[in-house]
Protein backbone atom coordinates (compact mmCIF):
# COMPACT_ATOMS: atom_id res chain seq x y z
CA UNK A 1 -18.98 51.64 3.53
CA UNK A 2 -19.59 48.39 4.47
CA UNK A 3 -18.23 46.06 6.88
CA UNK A 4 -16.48 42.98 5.42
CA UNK A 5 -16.53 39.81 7.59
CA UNK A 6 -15.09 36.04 6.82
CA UNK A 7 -16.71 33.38 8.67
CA UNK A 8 -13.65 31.52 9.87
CA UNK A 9 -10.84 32.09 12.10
CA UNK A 10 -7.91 33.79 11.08
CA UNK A 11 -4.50 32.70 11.87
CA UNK A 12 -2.77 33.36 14.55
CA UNK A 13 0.39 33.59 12.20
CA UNK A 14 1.41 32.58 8.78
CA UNK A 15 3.77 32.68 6.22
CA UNK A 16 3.80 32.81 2.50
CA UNK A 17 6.26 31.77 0.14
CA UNK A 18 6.76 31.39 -3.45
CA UNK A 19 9.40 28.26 -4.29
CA UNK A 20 9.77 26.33 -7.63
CA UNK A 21 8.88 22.53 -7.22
CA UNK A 22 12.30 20.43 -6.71
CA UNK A 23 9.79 17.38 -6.30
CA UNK A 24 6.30 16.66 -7.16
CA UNK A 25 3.67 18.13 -4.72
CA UNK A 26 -0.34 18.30 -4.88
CA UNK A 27 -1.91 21.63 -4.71
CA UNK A 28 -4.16 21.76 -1.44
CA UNK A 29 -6.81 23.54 -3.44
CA UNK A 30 -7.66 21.46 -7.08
CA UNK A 31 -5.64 18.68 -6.01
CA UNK A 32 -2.98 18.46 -8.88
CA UNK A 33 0.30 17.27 -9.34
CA UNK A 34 2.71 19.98 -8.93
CA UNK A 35 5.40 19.02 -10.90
CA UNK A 36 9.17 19.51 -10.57
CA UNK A 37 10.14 23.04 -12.43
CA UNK A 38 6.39 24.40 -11.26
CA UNK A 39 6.31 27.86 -9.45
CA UNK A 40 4.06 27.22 -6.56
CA UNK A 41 3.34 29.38 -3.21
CA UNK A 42 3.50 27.32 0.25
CA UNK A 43 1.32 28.91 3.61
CA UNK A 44 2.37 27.47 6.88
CA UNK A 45 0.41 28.61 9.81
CA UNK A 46 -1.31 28.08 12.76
CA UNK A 47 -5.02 27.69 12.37
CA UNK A 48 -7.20 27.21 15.40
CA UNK A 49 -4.52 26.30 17.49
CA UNK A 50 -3.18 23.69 14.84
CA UNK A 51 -0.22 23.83 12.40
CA UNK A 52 -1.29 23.65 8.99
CA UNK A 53 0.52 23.69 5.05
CA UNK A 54 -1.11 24.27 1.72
CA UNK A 55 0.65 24.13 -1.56
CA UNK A 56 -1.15 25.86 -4.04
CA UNK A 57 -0.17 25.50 -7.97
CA UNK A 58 0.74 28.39 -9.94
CA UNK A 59 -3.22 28.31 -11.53
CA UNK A 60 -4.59 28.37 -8.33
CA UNK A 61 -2.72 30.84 -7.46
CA UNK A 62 -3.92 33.36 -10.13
CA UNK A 63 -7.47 32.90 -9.35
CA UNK A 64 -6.99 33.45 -5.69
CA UNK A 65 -4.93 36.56 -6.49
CA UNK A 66 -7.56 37.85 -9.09
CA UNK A 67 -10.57 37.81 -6.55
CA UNK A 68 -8.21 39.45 -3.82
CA UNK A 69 -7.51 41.96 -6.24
CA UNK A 70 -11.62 42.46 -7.86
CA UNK A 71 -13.46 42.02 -4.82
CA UNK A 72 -13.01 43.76 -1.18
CA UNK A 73 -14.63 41.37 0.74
CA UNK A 74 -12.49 38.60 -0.59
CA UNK A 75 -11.63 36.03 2.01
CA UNK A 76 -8.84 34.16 1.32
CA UNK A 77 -9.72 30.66 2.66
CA UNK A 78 -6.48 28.21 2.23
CA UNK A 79 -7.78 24.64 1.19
CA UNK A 80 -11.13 25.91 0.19
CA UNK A 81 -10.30 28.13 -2.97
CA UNK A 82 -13.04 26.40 -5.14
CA UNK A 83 -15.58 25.85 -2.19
CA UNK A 84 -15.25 29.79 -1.83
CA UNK A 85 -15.94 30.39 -5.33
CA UNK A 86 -19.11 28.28 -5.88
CA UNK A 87 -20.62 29.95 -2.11
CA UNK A 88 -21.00 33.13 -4.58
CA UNK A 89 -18.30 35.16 -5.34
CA UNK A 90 -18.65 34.96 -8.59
CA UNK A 91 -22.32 36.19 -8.70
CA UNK A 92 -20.64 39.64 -7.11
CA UNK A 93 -18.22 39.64 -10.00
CA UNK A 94 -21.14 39.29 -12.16
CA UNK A 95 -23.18 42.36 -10.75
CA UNK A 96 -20.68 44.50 -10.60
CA UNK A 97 -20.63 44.45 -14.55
CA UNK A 98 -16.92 45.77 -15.01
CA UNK A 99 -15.66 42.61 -16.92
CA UNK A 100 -13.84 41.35 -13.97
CA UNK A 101 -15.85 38.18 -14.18
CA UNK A 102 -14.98 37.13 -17.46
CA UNK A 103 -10.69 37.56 -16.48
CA UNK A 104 -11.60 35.76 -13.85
CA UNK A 105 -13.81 32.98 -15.30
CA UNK A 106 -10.56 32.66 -18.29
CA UNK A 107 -7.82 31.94 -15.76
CA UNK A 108 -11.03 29.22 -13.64
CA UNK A 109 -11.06 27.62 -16.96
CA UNK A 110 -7.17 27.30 -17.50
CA UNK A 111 -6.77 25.98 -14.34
CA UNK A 112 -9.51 23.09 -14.74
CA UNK A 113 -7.75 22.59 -18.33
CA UNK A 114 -4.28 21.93 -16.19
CA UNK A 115 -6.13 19.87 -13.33
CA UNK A 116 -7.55 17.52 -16.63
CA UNK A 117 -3.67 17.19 -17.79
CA UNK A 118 -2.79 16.16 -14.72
CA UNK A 119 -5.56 14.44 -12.98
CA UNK A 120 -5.96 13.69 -9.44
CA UNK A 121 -3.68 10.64 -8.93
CA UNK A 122 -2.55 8.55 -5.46
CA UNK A 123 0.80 10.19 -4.60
């Protein structure tokens, strides 16, 4: 068995919750609009001795949850969802040969489809 490490600090505390957008928001992870009627989840936390909130869209969402749920040594990195996945993950999803990558790589490309809908704009 091997150990599983993530090279940042944990928490000290956080808090997950899913709400549906009243107002428009911007996902801390692809940087889209999160518009009004949009599921989203929102982490508040403290981080290094710091307060910190993401907002991350319903698309981002999915792939986070799908590598938590494929691969044991998943670390969940608020704010750095897509650095995460190009620093390999997907190479391990890949060598493992059980399809995982490909459910995976379909719900990557929906969310880039949504994130070209609804492009990065000034708030």
């Amino acid at each position: 068995m091997s150990m599983c490490t993530c090279d940042y600090d944990k928490p000290s505390f956080f808090s997950e919750v899913h709400h549906t957008a009243r107002k428009t928001h911007r996902c801390s992870e692809c940087g889209r609009h999160i518009q009004p009627g949009e599921r989203y989840a929102k982490v508040a936390g403290k981080w290094d001795g710091r307060f910190g909130t993401f907002r991350r869209c319903s698309n981002c969402e999915s792939v986070a949850n799908a590598l938590k749920d494929r691969l044991p040594c998943y670390c969940d990195m608020f704010g750095g969802l897509w650095e995460t996945i190009s620093d390999g993950y997907m190479d391990d999803l890949l060598e493992a040969e059980t399809g995982d990558y490909f459910a995976v790589m379909r719900l990557i490309a929906a969310a880039e489809r949504a994130r070209m809908e609804n492009p990065w704009k000034k708030m």
